[in-house]
N, C-alpha and C. Protein backbone atom coordinates (compact mmCIF):
# COMPACT_ATOMS: atom_id res chain seq x y z
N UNK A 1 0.84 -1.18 0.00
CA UNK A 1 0.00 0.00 0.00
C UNK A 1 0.89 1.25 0.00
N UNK A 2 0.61 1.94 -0.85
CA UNK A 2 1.26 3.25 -1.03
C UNK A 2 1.20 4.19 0.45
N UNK A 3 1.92 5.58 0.67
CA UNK A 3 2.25 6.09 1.63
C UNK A 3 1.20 7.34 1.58
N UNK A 4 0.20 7.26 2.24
CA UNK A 4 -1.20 8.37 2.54
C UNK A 4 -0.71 8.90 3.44
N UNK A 5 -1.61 10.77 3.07
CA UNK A 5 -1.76 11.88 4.02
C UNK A 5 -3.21 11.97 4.04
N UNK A 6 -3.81 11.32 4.76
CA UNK A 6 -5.44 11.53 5.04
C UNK A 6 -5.52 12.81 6.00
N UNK A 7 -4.62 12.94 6.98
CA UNK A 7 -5.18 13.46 7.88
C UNK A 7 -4.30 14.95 7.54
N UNK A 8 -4.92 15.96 7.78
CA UNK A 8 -4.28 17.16 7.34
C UNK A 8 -3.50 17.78 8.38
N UNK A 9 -3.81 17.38 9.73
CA UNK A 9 -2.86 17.88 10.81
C UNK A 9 -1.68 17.92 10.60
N UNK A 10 -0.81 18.98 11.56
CA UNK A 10 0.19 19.12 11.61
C UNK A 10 0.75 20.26 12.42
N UNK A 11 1.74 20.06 13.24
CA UNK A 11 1.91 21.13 14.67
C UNK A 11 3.46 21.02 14.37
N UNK A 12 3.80 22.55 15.05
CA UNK A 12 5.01 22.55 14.57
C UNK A 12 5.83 22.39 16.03
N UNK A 13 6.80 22.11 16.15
CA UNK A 13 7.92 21.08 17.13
C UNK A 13 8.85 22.03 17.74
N UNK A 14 8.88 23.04 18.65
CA UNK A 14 10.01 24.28 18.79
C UNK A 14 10.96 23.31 19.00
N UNK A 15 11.64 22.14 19.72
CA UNK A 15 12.72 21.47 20.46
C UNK A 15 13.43 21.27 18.68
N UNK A 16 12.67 20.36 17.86
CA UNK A 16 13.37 20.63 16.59
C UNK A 16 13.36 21.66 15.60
N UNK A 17 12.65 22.50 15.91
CA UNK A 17 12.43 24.13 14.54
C UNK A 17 11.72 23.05 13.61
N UNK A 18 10.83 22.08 13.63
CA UNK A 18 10.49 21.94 12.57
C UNK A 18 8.90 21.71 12.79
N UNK A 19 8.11 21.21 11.44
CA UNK A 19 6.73 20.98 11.60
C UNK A 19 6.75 19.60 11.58
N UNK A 20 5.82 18.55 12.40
CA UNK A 20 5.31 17.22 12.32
C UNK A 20 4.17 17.38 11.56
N UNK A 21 4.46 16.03 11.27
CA UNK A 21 2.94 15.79 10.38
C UNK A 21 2.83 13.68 10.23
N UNK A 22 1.78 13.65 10.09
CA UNK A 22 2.12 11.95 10.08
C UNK A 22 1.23 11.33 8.63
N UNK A 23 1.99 10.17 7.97
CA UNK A 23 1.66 9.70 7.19
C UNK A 23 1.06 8.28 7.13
N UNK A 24 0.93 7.37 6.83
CA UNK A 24 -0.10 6.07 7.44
C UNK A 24 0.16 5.28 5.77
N UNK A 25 0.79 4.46 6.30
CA UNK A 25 1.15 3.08 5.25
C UNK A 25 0.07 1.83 5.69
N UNK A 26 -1.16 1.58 4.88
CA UNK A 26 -2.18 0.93 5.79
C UNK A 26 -2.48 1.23 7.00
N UNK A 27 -2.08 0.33 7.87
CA UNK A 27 -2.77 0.52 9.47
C UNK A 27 -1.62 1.74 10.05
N UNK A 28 -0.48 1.54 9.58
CA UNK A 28 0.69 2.06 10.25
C UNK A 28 0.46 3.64 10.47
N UNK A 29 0.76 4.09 11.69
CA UNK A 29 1.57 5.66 11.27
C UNK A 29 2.73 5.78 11.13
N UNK A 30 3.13 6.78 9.92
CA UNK A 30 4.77 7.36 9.75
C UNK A 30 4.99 8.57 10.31
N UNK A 31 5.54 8.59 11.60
CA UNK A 31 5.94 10.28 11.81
C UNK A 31 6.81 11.09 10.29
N UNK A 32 6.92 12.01 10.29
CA UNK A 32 7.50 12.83 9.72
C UNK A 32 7.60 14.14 9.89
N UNK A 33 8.98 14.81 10.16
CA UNK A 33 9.53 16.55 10.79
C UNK A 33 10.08 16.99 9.20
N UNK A 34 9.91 18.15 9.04
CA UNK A 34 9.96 19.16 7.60
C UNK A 34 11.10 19.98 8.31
N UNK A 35 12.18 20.36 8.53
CA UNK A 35 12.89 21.26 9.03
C UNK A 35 12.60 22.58 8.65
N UNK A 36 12.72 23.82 9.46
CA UNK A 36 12.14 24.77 9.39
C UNK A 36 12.70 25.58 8.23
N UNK A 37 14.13 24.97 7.82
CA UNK A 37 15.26 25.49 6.60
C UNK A 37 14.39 24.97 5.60
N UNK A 38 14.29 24.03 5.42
CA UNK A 38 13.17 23.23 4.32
C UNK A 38 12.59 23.83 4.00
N UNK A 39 11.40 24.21 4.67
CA UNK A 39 10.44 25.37 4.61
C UNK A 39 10.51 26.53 3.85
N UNK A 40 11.83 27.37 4.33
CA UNK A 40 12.25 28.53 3.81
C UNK A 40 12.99 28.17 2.45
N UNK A 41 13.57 26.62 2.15
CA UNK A 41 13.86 27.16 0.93
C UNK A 41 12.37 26.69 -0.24
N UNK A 42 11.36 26.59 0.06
CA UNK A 42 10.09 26.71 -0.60
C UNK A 42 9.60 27.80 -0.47
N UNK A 43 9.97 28.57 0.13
CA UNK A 43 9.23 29.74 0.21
C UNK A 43 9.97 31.19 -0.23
N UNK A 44 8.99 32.14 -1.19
CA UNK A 44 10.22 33.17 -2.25
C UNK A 44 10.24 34.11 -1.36
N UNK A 45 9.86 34.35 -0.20
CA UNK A 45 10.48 35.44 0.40
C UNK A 45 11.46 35.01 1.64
N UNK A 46 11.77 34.24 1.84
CA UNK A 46 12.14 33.39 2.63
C UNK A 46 11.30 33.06 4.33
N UNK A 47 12.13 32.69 5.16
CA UNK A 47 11.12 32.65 6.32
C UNK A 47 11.99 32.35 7.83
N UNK A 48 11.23 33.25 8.80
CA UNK A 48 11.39 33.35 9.74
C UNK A 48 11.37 31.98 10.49
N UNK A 49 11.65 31.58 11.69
CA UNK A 49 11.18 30.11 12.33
C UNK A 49 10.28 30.37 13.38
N UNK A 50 9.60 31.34 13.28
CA UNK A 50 8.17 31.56 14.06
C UNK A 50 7.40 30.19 13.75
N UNK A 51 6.17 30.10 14.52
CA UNK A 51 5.60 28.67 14.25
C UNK A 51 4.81 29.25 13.54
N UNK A 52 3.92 30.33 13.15
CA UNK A 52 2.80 30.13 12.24
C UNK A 52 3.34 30.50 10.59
N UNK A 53 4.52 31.44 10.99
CA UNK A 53 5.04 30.85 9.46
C UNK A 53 5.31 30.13 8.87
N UNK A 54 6.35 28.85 9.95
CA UNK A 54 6.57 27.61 9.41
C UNK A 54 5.09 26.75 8.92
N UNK A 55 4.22 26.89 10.01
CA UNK A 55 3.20 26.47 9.17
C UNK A 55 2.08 26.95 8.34
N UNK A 56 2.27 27.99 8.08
CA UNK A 56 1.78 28.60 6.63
C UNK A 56 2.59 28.00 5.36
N UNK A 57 3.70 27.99 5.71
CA UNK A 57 4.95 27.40 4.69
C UNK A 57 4.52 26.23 4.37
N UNK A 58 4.36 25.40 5.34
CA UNK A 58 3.85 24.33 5.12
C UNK A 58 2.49 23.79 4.40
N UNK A 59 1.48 24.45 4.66
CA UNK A 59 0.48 24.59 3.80
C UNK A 59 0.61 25.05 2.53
N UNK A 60 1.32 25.88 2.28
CA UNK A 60 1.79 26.54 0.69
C UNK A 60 2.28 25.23 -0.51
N UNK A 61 3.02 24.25 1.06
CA UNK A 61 3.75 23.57 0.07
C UNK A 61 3.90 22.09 0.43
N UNK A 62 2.71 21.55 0.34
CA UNK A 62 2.09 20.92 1.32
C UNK A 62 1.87 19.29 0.22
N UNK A 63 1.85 19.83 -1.00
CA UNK A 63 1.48 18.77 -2.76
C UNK A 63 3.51 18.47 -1.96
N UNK A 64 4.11 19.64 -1.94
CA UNK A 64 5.45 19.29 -2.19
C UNK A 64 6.46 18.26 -1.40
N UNK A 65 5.84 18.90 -0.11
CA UNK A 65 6.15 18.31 1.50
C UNK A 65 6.24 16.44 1.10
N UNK A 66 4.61 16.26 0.60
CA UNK A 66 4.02 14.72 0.76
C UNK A 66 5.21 13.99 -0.22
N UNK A 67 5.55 14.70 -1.58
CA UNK A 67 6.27 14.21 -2.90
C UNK A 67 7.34 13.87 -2.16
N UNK A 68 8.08 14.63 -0.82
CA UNK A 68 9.68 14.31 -1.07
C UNK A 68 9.55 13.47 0.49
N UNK A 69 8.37 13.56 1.16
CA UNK A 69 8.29 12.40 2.31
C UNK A 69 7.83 11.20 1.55
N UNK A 70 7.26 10.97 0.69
CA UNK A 70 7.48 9.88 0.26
C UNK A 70 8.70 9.60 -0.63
N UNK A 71 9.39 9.81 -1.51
CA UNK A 71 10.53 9.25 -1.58
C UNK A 71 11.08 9.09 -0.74
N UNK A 72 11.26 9.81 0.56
CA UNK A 72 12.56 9.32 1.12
C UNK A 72 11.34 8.37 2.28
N UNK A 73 10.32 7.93 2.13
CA UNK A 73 10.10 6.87 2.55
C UNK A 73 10.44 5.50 1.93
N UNK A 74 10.19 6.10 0.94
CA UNK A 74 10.88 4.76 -0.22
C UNK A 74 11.98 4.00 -0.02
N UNK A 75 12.84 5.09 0.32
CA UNK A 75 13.86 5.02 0.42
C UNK A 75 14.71 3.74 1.32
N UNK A 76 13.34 3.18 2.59
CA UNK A 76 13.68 2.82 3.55
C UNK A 76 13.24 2.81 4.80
N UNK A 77 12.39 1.75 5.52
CA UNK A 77 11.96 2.23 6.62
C UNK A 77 12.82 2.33 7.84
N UNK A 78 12.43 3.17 8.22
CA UNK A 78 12.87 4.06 9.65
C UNK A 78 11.97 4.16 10.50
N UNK A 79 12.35 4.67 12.16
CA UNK A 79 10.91 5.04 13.14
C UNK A 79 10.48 6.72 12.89
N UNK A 80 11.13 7.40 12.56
CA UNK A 80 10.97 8.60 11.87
C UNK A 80 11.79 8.93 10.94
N UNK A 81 11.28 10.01 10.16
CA UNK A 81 11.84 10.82 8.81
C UNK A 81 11.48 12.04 8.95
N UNK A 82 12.74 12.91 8.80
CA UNK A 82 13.39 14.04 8.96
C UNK A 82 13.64 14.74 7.46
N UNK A 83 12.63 15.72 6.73
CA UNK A 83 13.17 16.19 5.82
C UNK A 83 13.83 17.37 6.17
N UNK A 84 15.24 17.40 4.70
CA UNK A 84 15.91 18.33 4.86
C UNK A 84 15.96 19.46 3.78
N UNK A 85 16.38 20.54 3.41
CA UNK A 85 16.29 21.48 2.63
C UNK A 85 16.68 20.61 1.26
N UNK A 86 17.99 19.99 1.41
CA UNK A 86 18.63 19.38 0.36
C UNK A 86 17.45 18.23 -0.08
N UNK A 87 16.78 17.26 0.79
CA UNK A 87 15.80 16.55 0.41
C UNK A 87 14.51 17.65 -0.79
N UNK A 88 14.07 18.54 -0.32
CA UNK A 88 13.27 19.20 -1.02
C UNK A 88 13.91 19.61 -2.48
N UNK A 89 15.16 20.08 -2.39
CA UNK A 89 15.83 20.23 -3.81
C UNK A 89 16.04 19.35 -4.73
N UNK A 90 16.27 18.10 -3.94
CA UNK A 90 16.43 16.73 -4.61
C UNK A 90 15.37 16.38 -5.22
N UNK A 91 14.35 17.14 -4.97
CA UNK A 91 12.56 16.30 -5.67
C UNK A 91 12.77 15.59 -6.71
């Protein structure tokens, strides 16, 4: 079974600067953190690491977020996945 975002939640993490969000492989949940750099390099004006920017950012780019958490789910399972700026460039 392919890697679903049913659920649209997502809260952002001050201890890591980044946003969570979780993904669900059948029954499973996949955590997944967006780093807050990530963020900013999707975004053209760049961005602060306030939380409601990061997650405005995140909503903006949200088609994009899912594309590069799933490859690097592909990639390999893990107990979490950590995207990074370079992950988002890599799309």
């Amino acid at each position: 079974m392919p890697l679903e975002f049913p659920n649209p939640c997502r809260s952002f993490d001050e201890a890591r600067n980044a946003v969570r969000f979780i993904g669900h492989d059948g029954m499973f949940e996949v955590p997944f953190f967006i780093e807050a750099d990530a963020l900013a390099a999707t975004s053209r004006k760049g961005l602060e690491t306030a939380e409601a920017e990061c997650l405005a950012a995140f909503d903006a780019a949200r088609h994009s977020v899912h594309a590069s958490a799933r490859k690097l789910y592909s990639a390999g399972r893990r107990t979490t996945y950590t995207i990074t700026a370079a992950d988002m460039r890599g799309r």
